[in-house]
C-alpha atoms as a PDB file:
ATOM      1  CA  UNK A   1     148.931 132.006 213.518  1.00  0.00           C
ATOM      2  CA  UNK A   2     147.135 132.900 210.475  1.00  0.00           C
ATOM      3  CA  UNK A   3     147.667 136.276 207.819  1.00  0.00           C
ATOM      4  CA  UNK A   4     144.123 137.142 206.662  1.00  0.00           C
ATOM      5  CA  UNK A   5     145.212 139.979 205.030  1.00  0.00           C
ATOM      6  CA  UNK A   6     146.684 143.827 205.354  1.00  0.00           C
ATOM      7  CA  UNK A   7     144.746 146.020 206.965  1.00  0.00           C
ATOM      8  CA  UNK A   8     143.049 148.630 206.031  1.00  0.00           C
ATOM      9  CA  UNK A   9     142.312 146.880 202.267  1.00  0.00           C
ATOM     10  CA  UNK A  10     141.061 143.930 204.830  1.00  0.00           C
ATOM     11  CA  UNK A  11     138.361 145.725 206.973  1.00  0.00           C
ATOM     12  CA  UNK A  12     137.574 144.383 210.683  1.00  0.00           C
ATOM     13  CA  UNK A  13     134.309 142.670 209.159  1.00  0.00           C
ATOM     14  CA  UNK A  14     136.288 141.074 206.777  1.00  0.00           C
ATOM     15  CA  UNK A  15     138.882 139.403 208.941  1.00  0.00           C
ATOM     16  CA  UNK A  16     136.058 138.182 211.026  1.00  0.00           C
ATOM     17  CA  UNK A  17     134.748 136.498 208.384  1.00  0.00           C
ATOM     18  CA  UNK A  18     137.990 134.844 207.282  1.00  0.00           C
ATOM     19  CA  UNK A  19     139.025 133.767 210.649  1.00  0.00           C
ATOM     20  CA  UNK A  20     135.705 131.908 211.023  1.00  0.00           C
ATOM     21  CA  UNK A  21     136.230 130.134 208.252  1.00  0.00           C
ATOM     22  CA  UNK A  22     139.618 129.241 209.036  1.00  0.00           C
ATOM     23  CA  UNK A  23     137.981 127.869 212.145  1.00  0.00           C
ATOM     24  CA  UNK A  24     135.615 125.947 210.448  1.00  0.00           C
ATOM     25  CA  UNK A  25     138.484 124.117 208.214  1.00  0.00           C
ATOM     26  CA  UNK A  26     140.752 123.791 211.971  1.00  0.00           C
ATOM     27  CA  UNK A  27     137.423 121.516 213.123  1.00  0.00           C
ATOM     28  CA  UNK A  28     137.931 119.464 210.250  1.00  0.00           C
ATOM     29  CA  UNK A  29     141.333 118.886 210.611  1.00  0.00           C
ATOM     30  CA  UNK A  30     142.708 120.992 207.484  1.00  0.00           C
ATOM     31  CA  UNK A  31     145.426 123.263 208.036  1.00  0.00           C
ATOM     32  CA  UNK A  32     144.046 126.556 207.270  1.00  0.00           C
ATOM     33  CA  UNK A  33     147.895 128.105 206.026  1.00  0.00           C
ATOM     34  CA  UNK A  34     148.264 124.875 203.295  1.00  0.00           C
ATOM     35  CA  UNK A  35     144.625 125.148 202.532  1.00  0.00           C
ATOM     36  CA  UNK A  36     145.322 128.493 201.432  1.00  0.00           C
ATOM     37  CA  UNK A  37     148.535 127.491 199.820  1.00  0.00           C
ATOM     38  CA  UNK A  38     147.007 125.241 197.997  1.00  0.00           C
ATOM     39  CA  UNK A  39     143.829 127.616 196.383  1.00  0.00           C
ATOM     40  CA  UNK A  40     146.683 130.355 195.516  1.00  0.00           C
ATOM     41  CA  UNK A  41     148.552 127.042 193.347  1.00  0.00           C
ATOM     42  CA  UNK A  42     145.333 126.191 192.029  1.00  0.00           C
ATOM     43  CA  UNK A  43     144.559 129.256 190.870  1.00  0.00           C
ATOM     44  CA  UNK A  44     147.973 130.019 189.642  1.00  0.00           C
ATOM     45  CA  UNK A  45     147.610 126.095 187.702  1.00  0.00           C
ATOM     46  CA  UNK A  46     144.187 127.319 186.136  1.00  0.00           C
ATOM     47  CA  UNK A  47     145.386 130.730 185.277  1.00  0.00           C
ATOM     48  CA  UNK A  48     148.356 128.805 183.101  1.00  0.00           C
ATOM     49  CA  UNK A  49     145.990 126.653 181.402  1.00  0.00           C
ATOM     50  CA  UNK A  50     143.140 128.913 180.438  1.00  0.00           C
ATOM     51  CA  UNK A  51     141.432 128.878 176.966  1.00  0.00           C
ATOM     52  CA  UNK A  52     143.621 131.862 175.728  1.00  0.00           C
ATOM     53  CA  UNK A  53     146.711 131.070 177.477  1.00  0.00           C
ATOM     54  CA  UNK A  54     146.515 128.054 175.429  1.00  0.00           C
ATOM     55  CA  UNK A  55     145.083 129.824 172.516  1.00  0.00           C
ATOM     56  CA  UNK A  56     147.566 132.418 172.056  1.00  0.00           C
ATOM     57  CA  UNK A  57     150.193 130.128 172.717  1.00  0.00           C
ATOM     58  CA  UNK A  58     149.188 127.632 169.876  1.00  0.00           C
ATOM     59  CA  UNK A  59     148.625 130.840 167.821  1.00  0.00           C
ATOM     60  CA  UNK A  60     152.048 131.942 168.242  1.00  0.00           C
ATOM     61  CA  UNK A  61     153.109 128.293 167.184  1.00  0.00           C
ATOM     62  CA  UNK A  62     151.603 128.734 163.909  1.00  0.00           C
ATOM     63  CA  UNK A  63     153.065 132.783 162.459  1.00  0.00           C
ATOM     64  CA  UNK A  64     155.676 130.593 160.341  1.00  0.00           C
ATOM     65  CA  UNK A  65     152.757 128.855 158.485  1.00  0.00           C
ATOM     66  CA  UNK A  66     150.808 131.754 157.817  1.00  0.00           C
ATOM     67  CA  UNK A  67     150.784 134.573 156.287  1.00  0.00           C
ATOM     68  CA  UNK A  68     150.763 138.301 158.224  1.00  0.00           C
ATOM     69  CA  UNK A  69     147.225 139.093 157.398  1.00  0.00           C
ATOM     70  CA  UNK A  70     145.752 135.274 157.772  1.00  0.00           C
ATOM     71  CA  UNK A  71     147.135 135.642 161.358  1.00  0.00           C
ATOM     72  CA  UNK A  72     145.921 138.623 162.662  1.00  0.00           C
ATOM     73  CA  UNK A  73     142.460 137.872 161.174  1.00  0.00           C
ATOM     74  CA  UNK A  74     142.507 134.739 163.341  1.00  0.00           C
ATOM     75  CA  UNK A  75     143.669 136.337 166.653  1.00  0.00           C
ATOM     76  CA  UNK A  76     140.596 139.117 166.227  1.00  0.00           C
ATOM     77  CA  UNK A  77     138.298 136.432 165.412  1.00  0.00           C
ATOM     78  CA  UNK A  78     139.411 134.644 168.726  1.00  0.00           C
ATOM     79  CA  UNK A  79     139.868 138.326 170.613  1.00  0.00           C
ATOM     80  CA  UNK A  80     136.358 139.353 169.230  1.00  0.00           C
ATOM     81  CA  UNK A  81     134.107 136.780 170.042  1.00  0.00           C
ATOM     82  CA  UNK A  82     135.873 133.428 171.407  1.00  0.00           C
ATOM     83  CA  UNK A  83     137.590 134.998 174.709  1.00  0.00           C
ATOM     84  CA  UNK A  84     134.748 137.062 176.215  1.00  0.00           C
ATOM     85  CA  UNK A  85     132.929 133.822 176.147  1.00  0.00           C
ATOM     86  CA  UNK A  86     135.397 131.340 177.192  1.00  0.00           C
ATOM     87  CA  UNK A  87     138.737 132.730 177.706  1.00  0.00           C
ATOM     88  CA  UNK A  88     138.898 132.516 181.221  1.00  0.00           C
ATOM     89  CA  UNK A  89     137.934 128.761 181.973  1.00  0.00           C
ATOM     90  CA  UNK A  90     140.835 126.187 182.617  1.00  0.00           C
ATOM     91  CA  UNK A  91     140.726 124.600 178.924  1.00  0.00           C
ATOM     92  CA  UNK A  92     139.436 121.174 180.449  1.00  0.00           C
ATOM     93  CA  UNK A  93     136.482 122.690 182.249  1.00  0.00           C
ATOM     94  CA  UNK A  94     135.109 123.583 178.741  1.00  0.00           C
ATOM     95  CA  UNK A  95     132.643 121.589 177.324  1.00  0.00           C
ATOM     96  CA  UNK A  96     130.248 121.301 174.407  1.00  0.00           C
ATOM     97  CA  UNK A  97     127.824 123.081 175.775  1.00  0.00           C
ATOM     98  CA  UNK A  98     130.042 126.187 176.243  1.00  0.00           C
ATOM     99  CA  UNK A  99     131.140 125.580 172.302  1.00  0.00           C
ATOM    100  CA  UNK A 100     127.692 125.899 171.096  1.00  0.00           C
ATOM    101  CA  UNK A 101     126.344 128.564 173.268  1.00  0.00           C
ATOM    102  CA  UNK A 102     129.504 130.585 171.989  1.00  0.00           C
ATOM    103  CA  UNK A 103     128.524 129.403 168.168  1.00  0.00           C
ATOM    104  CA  UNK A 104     124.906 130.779 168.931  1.00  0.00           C
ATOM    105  CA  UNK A 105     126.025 134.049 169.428  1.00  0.00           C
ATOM    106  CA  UNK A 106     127.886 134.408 166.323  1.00  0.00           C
ATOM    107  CA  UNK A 107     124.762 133.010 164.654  1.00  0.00           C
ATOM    108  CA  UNK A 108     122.444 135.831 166.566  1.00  0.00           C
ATOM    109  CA  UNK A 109     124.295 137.987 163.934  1.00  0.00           C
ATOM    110  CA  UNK A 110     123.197 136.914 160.768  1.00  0.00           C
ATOM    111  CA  UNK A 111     127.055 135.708 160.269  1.00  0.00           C
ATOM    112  CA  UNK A 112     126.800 132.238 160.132  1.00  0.00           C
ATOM    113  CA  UNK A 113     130.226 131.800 158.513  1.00  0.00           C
ATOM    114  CA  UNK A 114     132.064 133.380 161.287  1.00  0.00           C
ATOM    115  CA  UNK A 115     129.940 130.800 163.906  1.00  0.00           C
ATOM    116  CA  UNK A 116     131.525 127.762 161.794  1.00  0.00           C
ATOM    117  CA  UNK A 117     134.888 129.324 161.229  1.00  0.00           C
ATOM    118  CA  UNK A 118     135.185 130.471 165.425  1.00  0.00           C
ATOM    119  CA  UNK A 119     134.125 126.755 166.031  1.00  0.00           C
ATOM    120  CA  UNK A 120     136.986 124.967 163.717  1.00  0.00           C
ATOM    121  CA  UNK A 121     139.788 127.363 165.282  1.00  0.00           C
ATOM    122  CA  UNK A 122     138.341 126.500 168.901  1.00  0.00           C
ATOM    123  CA  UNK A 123     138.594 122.860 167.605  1.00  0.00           C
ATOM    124  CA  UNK A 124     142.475 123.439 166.532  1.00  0.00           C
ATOM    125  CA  UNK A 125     143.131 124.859 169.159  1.00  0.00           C
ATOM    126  CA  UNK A 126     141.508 122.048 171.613  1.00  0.00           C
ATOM    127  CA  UNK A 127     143.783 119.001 169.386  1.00  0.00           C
ATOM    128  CA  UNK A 128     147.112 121.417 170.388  1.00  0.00           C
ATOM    129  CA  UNK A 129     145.687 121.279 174.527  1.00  0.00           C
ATOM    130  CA  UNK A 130     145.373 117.525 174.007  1.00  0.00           C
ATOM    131  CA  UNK A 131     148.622 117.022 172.567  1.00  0.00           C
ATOM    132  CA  UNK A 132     150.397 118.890 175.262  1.00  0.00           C
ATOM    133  CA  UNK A 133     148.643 117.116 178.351  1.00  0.00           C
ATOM    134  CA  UNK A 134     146.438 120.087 179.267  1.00  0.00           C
ATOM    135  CA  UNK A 135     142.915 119.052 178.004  1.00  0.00           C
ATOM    136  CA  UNK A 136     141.475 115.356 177.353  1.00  0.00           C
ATOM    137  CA  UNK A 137     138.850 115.836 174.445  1.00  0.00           C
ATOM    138  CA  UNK A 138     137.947 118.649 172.310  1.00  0.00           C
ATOM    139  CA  UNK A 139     134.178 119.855 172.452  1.00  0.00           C
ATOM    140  CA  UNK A 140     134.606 121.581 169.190  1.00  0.00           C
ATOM    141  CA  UNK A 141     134.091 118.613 167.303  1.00  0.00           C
ATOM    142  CA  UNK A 142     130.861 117.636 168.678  1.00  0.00           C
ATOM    143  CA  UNK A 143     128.577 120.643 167.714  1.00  0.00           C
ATOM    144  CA  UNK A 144     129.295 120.669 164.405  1.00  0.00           C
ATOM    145  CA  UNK A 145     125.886 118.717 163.196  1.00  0.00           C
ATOM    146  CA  UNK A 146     124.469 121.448 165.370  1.00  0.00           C
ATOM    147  CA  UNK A 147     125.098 124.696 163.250  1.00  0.00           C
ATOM    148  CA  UNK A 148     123.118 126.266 161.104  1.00  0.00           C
ATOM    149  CA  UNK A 149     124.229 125.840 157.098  1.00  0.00           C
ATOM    150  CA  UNK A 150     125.949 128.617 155.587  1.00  0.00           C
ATOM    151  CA  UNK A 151     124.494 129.982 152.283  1.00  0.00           C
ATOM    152  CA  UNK A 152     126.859 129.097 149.880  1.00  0.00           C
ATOM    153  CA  UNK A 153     127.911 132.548 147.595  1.00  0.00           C
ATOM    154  CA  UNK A 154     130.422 131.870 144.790  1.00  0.00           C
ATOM    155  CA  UNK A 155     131.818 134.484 142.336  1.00  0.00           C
ATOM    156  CA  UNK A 156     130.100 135.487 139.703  1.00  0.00           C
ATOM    157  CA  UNK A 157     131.965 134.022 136.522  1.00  0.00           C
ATOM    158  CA  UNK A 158     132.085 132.980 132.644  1.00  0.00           C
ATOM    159  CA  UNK A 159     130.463 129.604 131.406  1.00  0.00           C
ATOM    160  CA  UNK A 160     132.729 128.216 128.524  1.00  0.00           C
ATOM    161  CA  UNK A 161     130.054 129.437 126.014  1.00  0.00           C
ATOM    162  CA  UNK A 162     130.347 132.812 127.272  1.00  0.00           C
ATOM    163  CA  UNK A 163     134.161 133.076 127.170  1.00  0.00           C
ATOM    164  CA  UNK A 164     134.749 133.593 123.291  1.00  0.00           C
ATOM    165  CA  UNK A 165     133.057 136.697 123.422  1.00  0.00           C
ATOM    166  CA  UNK A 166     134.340 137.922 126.233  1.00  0.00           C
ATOM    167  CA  UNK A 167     137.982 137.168 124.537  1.00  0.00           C
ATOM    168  CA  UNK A 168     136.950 138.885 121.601  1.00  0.00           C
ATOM    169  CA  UNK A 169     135.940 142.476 123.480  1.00  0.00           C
ATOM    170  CA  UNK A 170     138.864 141.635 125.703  1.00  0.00           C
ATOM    171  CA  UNK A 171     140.622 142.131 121.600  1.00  0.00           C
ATOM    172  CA  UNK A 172     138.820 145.488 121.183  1.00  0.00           C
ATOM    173  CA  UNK A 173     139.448 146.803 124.461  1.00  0.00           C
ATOM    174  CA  UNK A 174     141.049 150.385 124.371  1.00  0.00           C
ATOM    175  CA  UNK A 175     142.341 150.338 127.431  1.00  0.00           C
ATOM    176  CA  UNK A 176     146.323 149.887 128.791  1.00  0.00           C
ATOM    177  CA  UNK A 177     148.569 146.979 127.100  1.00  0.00           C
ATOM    178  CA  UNK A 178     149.357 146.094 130.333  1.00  0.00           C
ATOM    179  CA  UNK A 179     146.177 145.488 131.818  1.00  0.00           C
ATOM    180  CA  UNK A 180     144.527 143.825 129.044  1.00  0.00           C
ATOM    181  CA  UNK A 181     147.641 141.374 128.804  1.00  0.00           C
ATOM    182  CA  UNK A 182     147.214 140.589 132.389  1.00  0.00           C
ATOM    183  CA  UNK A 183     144.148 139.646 132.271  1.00  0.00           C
ATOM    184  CA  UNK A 184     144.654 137.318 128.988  1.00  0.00           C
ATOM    185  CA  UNK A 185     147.467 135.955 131.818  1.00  0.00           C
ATOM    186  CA  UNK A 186     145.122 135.583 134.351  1.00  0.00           C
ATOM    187  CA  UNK A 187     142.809 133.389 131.755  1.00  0.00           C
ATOM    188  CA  UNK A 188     145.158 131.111 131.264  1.00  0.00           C
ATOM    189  CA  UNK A 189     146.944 130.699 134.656  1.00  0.00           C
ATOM    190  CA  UNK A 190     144.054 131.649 137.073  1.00  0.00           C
ATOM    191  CA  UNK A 191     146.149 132.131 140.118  1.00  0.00           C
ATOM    192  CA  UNK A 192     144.558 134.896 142.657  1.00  0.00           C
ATOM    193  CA  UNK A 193     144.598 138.338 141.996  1.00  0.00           C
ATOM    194  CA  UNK A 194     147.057 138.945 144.680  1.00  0.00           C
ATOM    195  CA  UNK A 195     149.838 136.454 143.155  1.00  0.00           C
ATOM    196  CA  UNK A 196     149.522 137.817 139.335  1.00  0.00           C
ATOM    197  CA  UNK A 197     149.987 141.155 140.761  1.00  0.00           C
ATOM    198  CA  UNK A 198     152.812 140.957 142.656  1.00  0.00           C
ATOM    199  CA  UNK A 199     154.870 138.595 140.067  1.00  0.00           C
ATOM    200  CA  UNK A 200     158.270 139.148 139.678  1.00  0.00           C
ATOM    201  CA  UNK A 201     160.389 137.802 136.974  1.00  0.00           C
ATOM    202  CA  UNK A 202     162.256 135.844 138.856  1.00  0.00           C
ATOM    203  CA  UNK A 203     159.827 133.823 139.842  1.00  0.00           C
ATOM    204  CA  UNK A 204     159.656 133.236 136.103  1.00  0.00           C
ATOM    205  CA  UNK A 205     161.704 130.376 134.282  1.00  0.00           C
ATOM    206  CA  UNK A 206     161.050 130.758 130.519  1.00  0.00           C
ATOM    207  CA  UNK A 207     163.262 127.536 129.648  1.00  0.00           C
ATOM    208  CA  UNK A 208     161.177 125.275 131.731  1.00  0.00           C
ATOM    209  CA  UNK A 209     158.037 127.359 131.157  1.00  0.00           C
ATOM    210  CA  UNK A 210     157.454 127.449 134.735  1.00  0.00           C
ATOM    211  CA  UNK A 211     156.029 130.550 137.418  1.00  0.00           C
ATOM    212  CA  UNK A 212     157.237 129.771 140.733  1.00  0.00           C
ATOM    213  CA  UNK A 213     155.341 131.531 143.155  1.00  0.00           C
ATOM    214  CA  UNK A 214     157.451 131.266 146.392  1.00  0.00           C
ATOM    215  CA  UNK A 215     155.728 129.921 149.827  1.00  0.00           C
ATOM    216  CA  UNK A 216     155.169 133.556 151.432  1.00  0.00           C
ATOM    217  CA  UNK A 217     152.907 134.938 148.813  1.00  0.00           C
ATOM    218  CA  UNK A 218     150.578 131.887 148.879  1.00  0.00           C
ATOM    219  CA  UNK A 219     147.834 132.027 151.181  1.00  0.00           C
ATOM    220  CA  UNK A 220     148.454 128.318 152.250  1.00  0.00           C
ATOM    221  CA  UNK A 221     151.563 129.560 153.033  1.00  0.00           C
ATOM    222  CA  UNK A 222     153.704 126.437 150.364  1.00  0.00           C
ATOM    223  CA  UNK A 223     154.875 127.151 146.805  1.00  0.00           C
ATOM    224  CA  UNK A 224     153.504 127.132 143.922  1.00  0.00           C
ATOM    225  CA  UNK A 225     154.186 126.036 140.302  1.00  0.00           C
ATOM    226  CA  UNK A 226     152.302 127.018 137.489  1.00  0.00           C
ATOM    227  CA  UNK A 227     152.613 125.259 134.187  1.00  0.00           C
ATOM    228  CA  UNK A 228     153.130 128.167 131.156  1.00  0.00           C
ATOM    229  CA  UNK A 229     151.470 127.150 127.741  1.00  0.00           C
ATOM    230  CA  UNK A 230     152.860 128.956 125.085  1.00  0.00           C
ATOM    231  CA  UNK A 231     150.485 131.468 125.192  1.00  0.00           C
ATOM    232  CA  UNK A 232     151.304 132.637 128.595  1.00  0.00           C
ATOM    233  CA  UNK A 233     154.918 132.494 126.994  1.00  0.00           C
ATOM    234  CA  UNK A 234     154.051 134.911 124.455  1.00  0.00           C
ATOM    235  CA  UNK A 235     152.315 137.464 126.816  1.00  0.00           C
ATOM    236  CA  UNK A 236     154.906 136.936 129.115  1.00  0.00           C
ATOM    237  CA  UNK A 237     157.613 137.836 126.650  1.00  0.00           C
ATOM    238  CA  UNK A 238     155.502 140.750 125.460  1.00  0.00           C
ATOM    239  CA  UNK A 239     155.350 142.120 129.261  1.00  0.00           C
ATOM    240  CA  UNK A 240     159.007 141.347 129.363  1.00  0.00           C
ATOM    241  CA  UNK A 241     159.710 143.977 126.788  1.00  0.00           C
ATOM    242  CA  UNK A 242     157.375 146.734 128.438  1.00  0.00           C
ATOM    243  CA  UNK A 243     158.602 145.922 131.855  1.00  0.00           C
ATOM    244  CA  UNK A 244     161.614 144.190 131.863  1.00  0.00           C
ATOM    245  CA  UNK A 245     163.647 146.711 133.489  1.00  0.00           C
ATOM    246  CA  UNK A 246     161.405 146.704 136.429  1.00  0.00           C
ATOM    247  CA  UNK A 247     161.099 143.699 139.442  1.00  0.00           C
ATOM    248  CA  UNK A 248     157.728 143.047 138.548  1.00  0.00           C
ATOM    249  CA  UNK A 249     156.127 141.355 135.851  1.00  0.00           C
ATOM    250  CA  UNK A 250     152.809 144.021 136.196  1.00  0.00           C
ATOM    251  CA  UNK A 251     154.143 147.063 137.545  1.00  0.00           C
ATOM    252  CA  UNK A 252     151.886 150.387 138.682  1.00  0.00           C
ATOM    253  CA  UNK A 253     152.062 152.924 135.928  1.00  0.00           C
ATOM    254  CA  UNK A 254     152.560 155.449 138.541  1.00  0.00           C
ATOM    255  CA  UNK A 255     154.604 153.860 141.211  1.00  0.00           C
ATOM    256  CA  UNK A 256     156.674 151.127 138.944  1.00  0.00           C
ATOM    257  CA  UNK A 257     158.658 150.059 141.685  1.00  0.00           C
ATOM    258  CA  UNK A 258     155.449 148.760 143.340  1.00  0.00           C
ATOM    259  CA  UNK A 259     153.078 145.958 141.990  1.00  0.00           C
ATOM    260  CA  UNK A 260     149.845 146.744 139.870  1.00  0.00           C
ATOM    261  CA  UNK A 261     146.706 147.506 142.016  1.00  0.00           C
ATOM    262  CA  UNK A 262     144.119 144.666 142.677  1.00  0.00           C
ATOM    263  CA  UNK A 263     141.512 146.610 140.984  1.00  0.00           C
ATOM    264  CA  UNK A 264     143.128 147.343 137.836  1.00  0.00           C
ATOM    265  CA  UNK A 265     141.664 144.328 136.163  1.00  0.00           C
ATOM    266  CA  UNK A 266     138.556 144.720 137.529  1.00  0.00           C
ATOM    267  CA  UNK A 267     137.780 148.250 136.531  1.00  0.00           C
ATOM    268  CA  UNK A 268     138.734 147.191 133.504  1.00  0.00           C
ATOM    269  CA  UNK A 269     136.391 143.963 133.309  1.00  0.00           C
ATOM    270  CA  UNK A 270     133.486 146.438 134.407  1.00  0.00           C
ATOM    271  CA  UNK A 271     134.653 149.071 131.443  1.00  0.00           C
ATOM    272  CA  UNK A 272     134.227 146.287 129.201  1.00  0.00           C
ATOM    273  CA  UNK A 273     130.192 145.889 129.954  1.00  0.00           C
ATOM    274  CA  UNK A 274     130.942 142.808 131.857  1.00  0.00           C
ATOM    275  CA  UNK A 275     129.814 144.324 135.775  1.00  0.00           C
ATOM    276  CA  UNK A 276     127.862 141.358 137.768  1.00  0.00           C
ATOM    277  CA  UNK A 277     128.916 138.931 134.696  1.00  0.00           C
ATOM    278  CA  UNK A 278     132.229 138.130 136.307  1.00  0.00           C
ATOM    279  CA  UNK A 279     135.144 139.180 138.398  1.00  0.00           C
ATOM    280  CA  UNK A 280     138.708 138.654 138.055  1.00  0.00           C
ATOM    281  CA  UNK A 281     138.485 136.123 140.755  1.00  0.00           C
ATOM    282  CA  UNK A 282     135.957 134.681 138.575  1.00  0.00           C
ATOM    283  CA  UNK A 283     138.363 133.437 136.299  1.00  0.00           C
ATOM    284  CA  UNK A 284     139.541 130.735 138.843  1.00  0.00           C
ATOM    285  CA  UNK A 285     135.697 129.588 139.053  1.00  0.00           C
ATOM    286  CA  UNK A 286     135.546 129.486 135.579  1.00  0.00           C
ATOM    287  CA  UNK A 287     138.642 126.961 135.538  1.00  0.00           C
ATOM    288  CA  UNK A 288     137.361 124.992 138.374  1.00  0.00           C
ATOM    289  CA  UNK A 289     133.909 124.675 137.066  1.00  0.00           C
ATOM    290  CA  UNK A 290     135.613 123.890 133.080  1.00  0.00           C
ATOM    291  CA  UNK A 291     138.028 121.630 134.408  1.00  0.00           C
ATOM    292  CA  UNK A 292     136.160 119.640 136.845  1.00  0.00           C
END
């Protein structure tokens, strides 16, 4: 005896057909109820270890390293163009050729970054599969020769020459206190935008002349010290007195219970006749380029 199915989602032609070919698997000696068994358990096996199974598990593993926005930005890259393509797969049935066909279609769209970027999460996430037992090797890291090379854009920014004279219309600049002392700040600390914004003063230690920037508002997700000359000192005293009854170091002048807006410093910078000359990301270009 042998359940093909409830009738009427099984039609009559239908159970025909699976009878035969639990004939054909009788003649050979196979037990047509384990065979079945055994494709429902093998099904159920590759369903468990699927590309995203496996992906959103070893996404999940890694929300306390990352910030909020980092990881949803990584599950939509994987949701947008790395699980229609192989999502479905048992994670050791993928192979290299699946990788680069995938990569090929994020290249199709002019965005070449995105093909390398969908291709080094794949790659993480293929390591995790071997380190749990459910994949062998990871194809990721075998297409990488095989990309095409991202064009390489970096911010615009100051050469050392140019930054005298951009400190002395920084000098004459007629705009807020604040903003023009932030921006001396950001000079001499070049942190992101995003970290000078949202300082708070206690993240600051003036006796050791340190800026702790604690492990959730760094985008690598560790913290941060930053040495204070005496020069950020000063500024940093100066803020204290405007702001000092406020938690943060650069408040909003309308909202000064919230941080300073990202694009204060810019608008400012472009005010200043400096548009396409540099941004306030620029400054940690400038450093880099100085400094190295």
């Amino acid at each position: 005896l042998l359940a093909l199915g409830v009738y009427p989602e099984i039609g009559l032609a239908d159970a025909r057909e699976r009878r035969d070919e639990a004939r054909k698997l009788k003649a050979k000696s196979i037990d047509p109820g384990a065979f079945k068994q055994e494709q429902k358990e093998l099904a159920a096996e590759k369903a468990e270890n699927s590309f995203e199974i496996i992906a959103r598990e070893w996404h999940t593993l890694q929300l306390s390293k990352w910030s909020p926005y980092y990881a949803k930005q990584v599950m939509q890259r994987l949701e947008n163009d790395v699980f229609t393509a192989i999502g479905n797969p048992p994670i050791r049935d993928i192979s290299s050729k699946d990788i680069l066909k995938l990569a090929r279609a994020i290249e199709s769209r002019d965005a070449i970054e995105l093909a390398h970027r969908a291709v080094q999460i794949c790659g993480q996430i293929f390591n995790y599969a071997i380190i749990t037992e459910k994949a062998e090797n990871n194809p990721a890291t075998a297409i990488r020769g095989a990309l095409k090379t991202p064009k390489t854009e970096n911010y615009a920014h100051l050469s050392a020459n140019e930054l005298p004279e951009f400190l002395e219309v920084l000098e004459r600049y007629d705009g807020g206190t604040q903003t023009k002392l932030a921006i001396k700040l950001m000079i001499l600390t070049f942190v992101r935008t995003n970290e000078l914004c949202g300082a708070r003063w206690e993240e600051i230690d003036f006796e050791k002349k340190e800026w702790v920037i604690p492990a959730h508002r760094m985008k690598m997700r560790s913290k941060h010290i930053v040495p204070l000359s005496k020069q950020a000192i000063e500024i940093l005293n100066t803020l204290k007195r405007l702001n000092g009854k406020w938690e943060y170091v650069c408040p909003s002048l309308y909202s000064p219970r919230k941080p300073m807006s990202n694009n204060t410093m810019l608008y400012a910078i472009y005010t200043m006749g400096y548009k396409d000359r540099t941004t306030v990301h620029g400054f940690r270009a400038a450093a880099s380029t100085i400094l190295n």
